[in-house]
N, C-alpha and C. Protein backbone atom coordinates (compact mmCIF):
# COMPACT_ATOMS: atom_id res chain seq x y z
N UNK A 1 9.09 52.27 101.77
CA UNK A 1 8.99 51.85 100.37
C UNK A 1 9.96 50.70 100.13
N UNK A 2 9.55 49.61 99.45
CA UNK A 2 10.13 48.41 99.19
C UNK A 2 10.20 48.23 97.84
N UNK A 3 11.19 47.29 97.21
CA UNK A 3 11.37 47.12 95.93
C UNK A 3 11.71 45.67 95.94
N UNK A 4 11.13 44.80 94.95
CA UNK A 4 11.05 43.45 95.00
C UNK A 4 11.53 43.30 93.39
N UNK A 5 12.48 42.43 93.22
CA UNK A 5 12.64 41.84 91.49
C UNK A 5 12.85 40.35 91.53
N UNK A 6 11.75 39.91 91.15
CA UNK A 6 11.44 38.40 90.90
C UNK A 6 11.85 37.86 89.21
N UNK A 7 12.79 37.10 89.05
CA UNK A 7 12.94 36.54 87.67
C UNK A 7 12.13 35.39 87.95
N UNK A 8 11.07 35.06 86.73
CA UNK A 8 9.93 33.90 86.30
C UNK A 8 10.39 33.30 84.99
N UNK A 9 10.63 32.10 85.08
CA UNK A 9 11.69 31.05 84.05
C UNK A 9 10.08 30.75 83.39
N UNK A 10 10.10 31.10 82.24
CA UNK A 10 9.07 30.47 81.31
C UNK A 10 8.95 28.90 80.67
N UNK A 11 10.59 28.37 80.40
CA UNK A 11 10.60 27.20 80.03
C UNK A 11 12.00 26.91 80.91
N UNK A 12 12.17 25.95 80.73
CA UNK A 12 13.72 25.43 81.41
C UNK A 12 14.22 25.31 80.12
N UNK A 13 15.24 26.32 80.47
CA UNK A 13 16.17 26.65 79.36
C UNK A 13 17.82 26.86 80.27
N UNK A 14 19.43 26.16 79.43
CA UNK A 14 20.05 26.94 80.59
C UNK A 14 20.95 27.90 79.19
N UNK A 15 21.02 29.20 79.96
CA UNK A 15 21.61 29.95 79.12
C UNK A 15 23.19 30.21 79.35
N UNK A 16 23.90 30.16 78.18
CA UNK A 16 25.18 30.21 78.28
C UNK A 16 25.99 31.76 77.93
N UNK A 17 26.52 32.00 79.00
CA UNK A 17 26.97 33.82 78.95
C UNK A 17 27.92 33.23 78.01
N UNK A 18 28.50 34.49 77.25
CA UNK A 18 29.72 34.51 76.11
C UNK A 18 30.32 35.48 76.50
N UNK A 19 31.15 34.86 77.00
CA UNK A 19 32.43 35.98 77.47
C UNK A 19 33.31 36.54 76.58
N UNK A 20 34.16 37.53 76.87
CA UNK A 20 35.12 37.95 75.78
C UNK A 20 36.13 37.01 76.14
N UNK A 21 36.19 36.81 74.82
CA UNK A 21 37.64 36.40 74.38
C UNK A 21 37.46 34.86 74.77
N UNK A 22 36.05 34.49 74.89
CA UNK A 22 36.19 32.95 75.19
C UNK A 22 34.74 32.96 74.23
N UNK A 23 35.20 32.73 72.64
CA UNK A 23 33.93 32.82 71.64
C UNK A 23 33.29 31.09 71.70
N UNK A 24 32.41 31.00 71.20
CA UNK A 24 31.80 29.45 71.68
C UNK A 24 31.71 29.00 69.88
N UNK A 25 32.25 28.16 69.37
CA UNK A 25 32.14 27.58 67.95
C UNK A 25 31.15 26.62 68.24
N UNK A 26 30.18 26.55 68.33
CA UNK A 26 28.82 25.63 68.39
C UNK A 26 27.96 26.51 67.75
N UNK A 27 26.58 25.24 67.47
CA UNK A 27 25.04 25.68 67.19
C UNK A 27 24.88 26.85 65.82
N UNK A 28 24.42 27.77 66.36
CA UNK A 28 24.37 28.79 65.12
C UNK A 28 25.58 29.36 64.30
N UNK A 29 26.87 29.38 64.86
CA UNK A 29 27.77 30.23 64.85
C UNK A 29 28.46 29.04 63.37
N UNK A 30 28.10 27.97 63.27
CA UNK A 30 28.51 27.01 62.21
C UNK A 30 27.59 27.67 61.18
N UNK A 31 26.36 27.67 61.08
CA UNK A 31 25.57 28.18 60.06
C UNK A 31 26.06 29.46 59.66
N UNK A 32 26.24 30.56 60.62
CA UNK A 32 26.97 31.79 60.21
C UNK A 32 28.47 31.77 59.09
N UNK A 33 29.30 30.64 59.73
CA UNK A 33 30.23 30.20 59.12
C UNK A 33 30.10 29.68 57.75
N UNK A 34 29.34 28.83 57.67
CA UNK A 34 28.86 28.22 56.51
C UNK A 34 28.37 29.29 55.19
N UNK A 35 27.40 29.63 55.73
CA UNK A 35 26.50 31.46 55.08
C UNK A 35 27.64 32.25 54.53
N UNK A 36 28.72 32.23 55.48
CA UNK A 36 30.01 33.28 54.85
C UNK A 36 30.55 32.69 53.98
N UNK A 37 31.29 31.50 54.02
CA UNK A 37 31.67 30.67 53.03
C UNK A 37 31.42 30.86 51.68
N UNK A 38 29.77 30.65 51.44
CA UNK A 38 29.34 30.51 50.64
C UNK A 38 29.04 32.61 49.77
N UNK A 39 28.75 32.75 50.83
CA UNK A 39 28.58 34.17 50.08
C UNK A 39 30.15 35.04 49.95
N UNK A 40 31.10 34.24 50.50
CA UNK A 40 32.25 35.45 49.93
C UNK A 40 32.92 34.95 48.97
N UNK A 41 32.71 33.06 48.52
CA UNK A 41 32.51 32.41 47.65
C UNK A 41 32.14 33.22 46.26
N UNK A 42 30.59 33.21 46.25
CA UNK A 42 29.64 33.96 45.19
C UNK A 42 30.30 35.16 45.29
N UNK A 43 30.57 36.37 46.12
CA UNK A 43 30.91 37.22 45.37
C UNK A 43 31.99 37.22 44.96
N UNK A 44 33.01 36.38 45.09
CA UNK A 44 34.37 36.22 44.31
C UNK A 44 34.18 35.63 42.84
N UNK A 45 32.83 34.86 42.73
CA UNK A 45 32.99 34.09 41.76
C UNK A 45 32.36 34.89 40.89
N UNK A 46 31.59 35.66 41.33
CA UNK A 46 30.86 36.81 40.10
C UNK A 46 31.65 37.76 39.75
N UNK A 47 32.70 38.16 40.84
CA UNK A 47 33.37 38.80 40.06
C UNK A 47 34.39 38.56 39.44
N UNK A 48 34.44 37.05 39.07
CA UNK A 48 35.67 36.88 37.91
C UNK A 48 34.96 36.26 36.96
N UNK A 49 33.69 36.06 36.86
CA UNK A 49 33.31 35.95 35.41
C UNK A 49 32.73 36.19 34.75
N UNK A 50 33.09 37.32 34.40
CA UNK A 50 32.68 38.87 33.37
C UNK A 50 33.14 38.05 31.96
N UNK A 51 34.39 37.74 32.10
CA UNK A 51 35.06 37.24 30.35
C UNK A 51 34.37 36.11 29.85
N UNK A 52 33.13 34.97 30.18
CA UNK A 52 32.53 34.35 29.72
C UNK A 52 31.71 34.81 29.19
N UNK A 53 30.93 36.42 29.16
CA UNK A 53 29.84 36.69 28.57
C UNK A 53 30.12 37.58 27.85
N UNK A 54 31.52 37.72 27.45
CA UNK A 54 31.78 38.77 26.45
C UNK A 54 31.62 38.82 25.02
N UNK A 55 32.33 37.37 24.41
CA UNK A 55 31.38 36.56 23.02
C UNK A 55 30.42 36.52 22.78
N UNK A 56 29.39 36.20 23.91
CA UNK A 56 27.85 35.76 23.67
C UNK A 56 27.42 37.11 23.63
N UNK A 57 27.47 38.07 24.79
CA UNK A 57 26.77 38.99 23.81
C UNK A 57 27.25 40.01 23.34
N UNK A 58 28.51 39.90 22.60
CA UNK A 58 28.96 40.43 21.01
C UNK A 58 28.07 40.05 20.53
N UNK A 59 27.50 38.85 20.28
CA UNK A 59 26.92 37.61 19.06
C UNK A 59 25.59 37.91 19.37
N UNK A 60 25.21 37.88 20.55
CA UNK A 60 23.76 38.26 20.90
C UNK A 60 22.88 39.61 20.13
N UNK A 61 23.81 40.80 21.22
CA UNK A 61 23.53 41.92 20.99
C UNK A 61 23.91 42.86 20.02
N UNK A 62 24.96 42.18 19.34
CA UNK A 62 25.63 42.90 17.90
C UNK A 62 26.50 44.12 18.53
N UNK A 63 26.94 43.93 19.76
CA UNK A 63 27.91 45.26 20.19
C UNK A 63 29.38 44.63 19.82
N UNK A 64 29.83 45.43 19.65
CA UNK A 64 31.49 45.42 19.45
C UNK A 64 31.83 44.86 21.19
N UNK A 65 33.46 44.29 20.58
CA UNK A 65 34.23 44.17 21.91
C UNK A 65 34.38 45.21 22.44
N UNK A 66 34.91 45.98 21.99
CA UNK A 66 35.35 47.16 23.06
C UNK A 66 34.00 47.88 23.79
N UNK A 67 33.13 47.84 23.51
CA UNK A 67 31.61 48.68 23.81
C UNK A 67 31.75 47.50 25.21
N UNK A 68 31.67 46.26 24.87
CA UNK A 68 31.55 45.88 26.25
C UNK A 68 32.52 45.65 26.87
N UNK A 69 33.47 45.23 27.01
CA UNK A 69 34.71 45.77 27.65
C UNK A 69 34.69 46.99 28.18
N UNK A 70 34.30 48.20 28.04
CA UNK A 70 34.29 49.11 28.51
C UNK A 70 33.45 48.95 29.49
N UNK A 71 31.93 48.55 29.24
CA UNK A 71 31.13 48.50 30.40
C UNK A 71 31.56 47.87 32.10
N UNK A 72 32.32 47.03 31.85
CA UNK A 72 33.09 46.25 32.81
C UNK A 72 34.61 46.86 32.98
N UNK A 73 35.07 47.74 32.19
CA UNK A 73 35.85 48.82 32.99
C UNK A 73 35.46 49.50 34.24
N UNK A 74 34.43 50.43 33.65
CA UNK A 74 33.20 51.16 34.40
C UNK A 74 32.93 50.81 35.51
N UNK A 75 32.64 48.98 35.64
CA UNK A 75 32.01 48.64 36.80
C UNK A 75 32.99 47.94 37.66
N UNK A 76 34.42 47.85 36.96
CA UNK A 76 35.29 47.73 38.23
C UNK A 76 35.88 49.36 38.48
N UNK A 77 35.67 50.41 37.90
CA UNK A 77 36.14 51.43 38.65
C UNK A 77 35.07 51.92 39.67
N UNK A 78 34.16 51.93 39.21
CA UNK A 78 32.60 51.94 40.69
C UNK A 78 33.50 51.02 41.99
N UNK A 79 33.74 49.45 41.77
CA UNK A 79 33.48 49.13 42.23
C UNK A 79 34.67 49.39 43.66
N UNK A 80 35.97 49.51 43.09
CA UNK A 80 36.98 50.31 43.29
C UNK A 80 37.09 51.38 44.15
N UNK A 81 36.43 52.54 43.37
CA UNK A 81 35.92 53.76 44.15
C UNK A 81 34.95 53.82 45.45
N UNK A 82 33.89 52.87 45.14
CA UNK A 82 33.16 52.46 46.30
C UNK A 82 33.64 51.86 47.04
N UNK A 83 34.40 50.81 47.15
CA UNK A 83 34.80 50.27 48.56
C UNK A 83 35.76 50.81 48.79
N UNK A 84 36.37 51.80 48.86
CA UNK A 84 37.12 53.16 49.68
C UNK A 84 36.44 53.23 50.63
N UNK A 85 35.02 54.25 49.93
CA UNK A 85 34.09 54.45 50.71
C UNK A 85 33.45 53.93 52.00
N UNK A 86 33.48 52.32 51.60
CA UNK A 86 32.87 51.38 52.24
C UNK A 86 33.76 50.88 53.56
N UNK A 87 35.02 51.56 53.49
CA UNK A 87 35.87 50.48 54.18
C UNK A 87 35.54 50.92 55.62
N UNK A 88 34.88 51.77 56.67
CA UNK A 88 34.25 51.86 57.78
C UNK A 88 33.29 51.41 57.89
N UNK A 89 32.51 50.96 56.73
CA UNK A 89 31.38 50.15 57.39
C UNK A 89 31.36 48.57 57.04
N UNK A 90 32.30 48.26 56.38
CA UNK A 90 32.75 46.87 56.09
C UNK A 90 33.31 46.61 57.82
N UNK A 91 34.48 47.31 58.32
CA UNK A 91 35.14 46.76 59.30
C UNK A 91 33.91 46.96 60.83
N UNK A 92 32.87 47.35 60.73
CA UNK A 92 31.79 47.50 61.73
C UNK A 92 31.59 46.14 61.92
N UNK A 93 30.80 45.85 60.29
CA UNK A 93 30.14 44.41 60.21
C UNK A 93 30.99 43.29 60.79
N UNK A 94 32.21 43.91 60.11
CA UNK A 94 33.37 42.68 60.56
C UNK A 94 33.33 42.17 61.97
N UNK A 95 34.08 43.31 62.63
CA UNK A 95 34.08 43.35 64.12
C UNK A 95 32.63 42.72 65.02
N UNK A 96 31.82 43.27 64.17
CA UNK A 96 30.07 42.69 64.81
C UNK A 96 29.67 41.26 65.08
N UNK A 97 30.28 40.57 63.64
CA UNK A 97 30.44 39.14 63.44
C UNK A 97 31.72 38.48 64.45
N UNK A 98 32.41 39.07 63.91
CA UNK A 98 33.97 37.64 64.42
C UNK A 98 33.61 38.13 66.02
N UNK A 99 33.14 39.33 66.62
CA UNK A 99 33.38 39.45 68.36
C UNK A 99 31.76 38.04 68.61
N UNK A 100 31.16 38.56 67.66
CA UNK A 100 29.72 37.36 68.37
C UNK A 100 30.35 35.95 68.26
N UNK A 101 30.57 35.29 67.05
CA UNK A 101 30.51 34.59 66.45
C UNK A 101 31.86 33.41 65.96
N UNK A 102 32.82 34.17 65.64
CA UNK A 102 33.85 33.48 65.17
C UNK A 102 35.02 33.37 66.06
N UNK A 103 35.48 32.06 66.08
CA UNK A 103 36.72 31.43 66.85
C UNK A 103 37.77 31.02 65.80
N UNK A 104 37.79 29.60 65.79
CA UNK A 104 38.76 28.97 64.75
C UNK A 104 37.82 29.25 63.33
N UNK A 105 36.51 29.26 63.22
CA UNK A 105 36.06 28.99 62.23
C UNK A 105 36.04 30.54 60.99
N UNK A 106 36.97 31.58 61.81
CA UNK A 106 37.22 32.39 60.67
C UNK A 106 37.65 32.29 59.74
N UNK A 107 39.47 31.75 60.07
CA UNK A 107 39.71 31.23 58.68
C UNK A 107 39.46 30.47 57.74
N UNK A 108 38.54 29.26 58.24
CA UNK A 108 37.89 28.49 57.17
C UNK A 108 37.26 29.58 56.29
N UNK A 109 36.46 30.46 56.91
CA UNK A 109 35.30 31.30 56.21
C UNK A 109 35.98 32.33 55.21
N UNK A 110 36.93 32.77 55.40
CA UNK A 110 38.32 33.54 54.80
C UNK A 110 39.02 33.38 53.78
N UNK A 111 38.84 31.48 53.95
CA UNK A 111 39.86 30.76 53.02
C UNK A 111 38.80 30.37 51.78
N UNK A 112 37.44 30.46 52.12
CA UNK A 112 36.71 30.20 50.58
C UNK A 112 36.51 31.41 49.37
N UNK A 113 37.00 32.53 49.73
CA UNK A 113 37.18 33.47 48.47
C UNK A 113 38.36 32.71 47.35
N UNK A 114 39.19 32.48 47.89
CA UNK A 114 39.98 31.73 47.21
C UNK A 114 39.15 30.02 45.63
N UNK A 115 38.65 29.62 47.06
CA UNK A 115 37.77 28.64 46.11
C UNK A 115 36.43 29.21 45.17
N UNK A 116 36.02 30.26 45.63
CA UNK A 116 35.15 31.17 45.07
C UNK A 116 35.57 31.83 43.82
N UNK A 117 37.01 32.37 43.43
CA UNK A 117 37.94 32.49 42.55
C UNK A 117 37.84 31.46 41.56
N UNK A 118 38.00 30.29 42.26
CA UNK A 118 38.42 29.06 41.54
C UNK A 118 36.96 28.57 40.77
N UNK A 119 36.06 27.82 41.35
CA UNK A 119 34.78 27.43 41.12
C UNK A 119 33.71 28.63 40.21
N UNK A 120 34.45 29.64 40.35
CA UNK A 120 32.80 31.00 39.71
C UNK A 120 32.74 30.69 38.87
N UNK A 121 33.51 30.62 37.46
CA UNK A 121 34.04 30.52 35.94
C UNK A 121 33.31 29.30 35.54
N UNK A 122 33.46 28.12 35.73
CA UNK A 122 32.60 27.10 35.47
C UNK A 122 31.12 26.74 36.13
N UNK A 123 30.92 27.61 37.04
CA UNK A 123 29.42 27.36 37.90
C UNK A 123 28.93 28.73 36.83
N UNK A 124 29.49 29.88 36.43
CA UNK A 124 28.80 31.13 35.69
C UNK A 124 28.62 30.43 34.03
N UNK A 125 29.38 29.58 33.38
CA UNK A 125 29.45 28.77 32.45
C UNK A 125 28.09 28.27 32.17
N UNK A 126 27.83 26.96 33.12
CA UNK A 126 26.79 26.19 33.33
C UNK A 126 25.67 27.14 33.72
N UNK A 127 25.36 28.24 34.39
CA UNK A 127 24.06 28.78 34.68
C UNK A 127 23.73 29.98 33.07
N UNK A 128 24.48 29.94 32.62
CA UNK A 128 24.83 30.64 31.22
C UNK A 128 23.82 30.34 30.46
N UNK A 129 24.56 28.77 29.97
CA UNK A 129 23.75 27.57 28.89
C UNK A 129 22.27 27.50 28.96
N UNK A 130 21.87 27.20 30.84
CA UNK A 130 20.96 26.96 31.22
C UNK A 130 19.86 28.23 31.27
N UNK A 131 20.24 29.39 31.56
CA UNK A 131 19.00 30.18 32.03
C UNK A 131 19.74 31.52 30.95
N UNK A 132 20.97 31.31 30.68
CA UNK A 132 21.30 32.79 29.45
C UNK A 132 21.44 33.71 30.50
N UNK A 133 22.14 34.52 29.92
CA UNK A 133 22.86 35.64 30.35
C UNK A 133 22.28 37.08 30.97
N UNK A 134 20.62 36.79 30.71
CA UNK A 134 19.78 37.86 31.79
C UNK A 134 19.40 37.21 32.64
N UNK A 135 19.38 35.81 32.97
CA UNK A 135 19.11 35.55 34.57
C UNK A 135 20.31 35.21 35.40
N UNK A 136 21.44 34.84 34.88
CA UNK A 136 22.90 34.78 35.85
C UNK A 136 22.38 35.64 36.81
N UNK A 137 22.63 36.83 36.81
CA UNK A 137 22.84 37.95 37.15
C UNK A 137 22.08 37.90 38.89
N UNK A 138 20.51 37.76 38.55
CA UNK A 138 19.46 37.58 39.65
C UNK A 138 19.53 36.47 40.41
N UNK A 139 20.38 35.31 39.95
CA UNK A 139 20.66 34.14 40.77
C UNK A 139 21.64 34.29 41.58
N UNK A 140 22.86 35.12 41.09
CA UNK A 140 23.84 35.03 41.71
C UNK A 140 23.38 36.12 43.03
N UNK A 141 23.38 37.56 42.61
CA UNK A 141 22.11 37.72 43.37
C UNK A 141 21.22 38.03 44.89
N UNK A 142 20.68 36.86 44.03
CA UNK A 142 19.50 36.29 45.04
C UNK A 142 20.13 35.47 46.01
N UNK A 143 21.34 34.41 45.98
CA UNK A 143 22.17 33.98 46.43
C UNK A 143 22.77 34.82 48.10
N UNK A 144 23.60 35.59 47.32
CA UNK A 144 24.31 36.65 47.82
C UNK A 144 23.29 37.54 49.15
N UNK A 145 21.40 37.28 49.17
CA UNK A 145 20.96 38.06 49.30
C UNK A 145 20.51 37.00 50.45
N UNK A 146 20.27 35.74 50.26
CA UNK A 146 19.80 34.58 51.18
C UNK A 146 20.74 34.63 52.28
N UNK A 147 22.01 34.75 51.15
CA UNK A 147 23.41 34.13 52.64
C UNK A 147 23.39 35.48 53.62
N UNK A 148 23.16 36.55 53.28
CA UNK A 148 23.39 37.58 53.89
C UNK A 148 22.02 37.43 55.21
N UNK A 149 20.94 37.35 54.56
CA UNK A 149 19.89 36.92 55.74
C UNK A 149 19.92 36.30 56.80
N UNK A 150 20.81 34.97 56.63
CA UNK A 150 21.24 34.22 57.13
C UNK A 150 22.27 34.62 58.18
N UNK A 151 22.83 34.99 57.83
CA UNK A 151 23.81 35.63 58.78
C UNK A 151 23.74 36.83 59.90
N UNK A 152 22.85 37.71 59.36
CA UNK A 152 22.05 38.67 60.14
C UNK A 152 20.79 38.72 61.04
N UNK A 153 20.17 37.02 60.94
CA UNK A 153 19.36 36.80 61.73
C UNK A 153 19.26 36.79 62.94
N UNK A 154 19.93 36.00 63.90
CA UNK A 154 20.56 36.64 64.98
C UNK A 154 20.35 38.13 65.79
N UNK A 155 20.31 38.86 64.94
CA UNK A 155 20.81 40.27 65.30
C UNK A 155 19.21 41.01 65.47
N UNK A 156 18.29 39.93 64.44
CA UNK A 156 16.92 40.93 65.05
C UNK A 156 16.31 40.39 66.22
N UNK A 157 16.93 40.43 67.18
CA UNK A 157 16.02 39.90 68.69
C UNK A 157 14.72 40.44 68.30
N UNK A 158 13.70 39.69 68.97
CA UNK A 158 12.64 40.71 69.32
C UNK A 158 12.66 41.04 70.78
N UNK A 159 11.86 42.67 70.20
CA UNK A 159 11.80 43.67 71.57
C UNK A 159 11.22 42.76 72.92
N UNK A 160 11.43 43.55 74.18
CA UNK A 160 10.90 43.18 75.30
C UNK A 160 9.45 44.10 75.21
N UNK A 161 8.53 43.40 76.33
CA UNK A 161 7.40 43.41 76.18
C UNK A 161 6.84 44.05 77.32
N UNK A 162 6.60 45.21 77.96
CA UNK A 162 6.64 45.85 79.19
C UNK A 162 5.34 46.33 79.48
N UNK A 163 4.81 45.85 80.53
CA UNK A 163 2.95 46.45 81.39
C UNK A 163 3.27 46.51 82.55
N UNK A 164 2.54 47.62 82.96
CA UNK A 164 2.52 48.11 84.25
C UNK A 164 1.19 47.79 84.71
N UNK A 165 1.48 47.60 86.09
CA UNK A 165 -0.21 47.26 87.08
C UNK A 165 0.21 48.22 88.23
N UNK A 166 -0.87 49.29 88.23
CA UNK A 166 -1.34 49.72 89.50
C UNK A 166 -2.43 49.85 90.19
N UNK A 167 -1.98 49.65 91.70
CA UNK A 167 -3.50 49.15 92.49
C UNK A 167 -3.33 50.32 93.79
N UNK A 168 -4.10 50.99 93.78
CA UNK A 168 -4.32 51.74 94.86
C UNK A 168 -5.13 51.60 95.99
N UNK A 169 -4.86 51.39 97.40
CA UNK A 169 -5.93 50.26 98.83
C UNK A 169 -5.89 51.90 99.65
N UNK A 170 -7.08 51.99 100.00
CA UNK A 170 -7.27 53.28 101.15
C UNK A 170 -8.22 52.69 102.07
N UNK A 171 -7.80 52.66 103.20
CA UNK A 171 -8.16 52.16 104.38
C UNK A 171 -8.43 52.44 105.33
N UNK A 172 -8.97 52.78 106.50
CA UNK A 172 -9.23 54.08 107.32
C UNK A 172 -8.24 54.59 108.13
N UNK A 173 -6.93 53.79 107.64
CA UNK A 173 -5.40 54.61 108.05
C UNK A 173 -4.71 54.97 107.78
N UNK A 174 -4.75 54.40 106.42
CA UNK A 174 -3.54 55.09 105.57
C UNK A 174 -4.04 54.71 103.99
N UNK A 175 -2.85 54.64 103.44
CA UNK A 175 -3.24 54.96 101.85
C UNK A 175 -1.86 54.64 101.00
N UNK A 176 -2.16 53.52 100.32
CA UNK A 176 -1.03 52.39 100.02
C UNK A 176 -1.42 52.47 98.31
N UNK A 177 -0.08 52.72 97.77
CA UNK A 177 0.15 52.36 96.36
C UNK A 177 1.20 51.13 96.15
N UNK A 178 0.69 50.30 95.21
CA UNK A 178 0.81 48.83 94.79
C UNK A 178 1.34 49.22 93.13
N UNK A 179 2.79 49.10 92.78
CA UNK A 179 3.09 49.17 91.15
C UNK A 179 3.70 48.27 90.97
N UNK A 180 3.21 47.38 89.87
CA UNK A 180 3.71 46.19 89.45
C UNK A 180 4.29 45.98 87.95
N UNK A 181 5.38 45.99 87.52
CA UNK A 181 5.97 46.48 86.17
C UNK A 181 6.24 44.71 85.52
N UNK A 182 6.02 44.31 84.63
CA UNK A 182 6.42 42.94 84.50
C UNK A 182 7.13 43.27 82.59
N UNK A 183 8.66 42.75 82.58
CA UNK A 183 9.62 43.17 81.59
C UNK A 183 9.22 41.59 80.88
N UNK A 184 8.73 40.84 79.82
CA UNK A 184 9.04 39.84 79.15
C UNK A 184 10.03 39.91 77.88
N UNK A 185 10.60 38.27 77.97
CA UNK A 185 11.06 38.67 77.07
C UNK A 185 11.23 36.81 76.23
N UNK A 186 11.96 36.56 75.42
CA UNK A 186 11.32 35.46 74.68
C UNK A 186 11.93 34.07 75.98
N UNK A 187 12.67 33.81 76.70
CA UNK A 187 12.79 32.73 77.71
C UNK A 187 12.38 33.22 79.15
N UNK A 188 12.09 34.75 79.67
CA UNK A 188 11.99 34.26 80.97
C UNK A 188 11.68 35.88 81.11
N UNK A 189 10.58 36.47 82.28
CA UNK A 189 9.85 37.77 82.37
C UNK A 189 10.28 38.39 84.16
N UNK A 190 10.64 39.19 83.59
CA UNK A 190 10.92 40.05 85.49
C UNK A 190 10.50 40.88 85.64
N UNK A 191 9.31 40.54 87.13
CA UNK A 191 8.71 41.64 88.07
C UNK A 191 9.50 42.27 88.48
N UNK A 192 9.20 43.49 88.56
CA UNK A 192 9.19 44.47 89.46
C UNK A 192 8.18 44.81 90.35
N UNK A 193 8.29 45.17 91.56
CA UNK A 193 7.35 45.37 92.30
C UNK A 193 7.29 46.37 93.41
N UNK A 194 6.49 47.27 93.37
CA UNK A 194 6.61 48.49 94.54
C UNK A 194 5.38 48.55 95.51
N UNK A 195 5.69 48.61 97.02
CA UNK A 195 4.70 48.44 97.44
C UNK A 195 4.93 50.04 98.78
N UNK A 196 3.93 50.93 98.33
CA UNK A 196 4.83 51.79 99.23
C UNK A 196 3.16 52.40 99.93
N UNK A 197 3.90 53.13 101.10
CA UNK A 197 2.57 53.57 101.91
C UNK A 197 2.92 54.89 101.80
N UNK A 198 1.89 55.22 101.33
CA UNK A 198 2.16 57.03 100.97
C UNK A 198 1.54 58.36 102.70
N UNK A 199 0.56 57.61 103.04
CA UNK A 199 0.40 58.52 104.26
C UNK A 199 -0.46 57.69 105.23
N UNK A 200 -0.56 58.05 106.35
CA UNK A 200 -1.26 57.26 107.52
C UNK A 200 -1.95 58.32 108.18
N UNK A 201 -3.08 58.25 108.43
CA UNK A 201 -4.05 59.36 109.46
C UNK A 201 -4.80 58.49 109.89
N UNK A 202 -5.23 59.22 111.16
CA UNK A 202 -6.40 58.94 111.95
C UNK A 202 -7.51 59.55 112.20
N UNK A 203 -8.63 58.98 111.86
CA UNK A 203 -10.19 59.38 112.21
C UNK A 203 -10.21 59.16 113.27
C-alpha cells in the first residue's frame, strides 16, 4: 500500500506564512486599522453626545429634564454593568485581532477614541439639524455595524471542498483498490492518493 500527496497550484500566487511575533503591517491589515479607527471613534463619539439632545426633546416631546436625564442615567448604568460582563469576550476579540493583524498600527487605532471624544459633539450636532433626533441614532449605528464587517471579514474563509474517487481493477490475479481524495481550497487543491492491492490468486 502506497500513499501519494500531490499539491496542484491553481493560480501563481506566492503565499506569505505569518509568523509569531513577526506581524506583517501591509495590504488588509491597514483597512482593519483604519475600520478600528473609525469605529472606536463612533462609539466614543456617541457616547458623549447624549447632552445635545436633551433641550430638543424637552421642546419636542414636552418631557421634563429630569425624565430624560434619567433615561441616560439608566443607559450608562446598563452600560456599566454590561461591560463587566463583557470583559472576557472583549479581550478574545482583542487578542484575535492584534495576534492576526496589528504591529505598530495599534496604537494609531487606540489613539482615535480620544479624537472620537473630541469630534462626536459637533458631527452628532450637524446630523441632528439634518435628519433630527430619530435618525442619529440608526446612522451612528449603521456605521458602527459597517466598520465592524469590515474588520471581521477576514475571518469567514470559505470551507474546503472535499471528493473522493474510487476505482476498483480485478484482473485474473489479483484485485486492486484505487482511492483518490482531492482537498480544494480557494488558491491551490491536494491529492491524495491510495493505490493498494488487496489480494493476488491464481486460476
Amino acid at each position: 500500500m502506497t500513499w501519494k500527496r500531490v499539491g496542484i497550484p491553481k493560480r501563481k500566487t506566492v503565499a506569505k506564512e505569518q509568523k509569531k511575533g513577526n506581524i506583517q503591517d501591509e495590504g488588509w491589515a491597514w483597512v482593519v486599522m483604519l475600520a478600528s479607527c473609525f469605529g472606536v471613534a463612533m462609539s466614543f463619539a456617541f457616547a458623549n453626545t447624549f447632552g445635545i439632545f436633551y433641550t430638543s426633546m424637552t421642546e419636542e416631546l414636552g418631557f421634563e429634564l429630569t425624565s430624560v436625564t434619567l433615561i441616560g442615567s439608566i443607559h450608562t448604568a446598563i452600560s456599566l454593568g454590561g461591560g463587566g460582563s463583557l470583559i472576557g469576550f472583549n479581550l478574545c476579540l482583542k487578542n484575535l485581532l492584534e495576534l492576526k493583524y496589528y504591529g505598530r498600527g495599534l496604537s494609531l487605532a487606540l489613539s482615535m477614541q480620544g479624537v472620537g471624544g473630541l469630534i462626536g459633539t459637533p458631527i452628532a450636532a450637524f446630523l441632528q439639524k439634518v435628519s433630527g433626533n430619530g435618525d442619529i441614532v440608526y446612522l451612528f449605528a449603521f456605521s458602527i455595524f459597517i466598520l465592524s464587517g469590515i474588520i471581521l471579514l477576514p475571518f469567514s474563509k470559505p470551507r474546503k471542498e472535499t471528493r473522493t474517487e474510487i476505482e476498483i481493477a480485478v484482473s485474473q490475479n489479483n484485485f486492486k483498490l484505487y482511492t483518490r481524495r482531492v482537498e480544494q481550497s480557494k488558491n491551490n487543491e491536494i491529492v491524495y492518493e491510495r493505490d493498494m492491492n488487496l489480494f493476488e490468486f491464481n486460476i
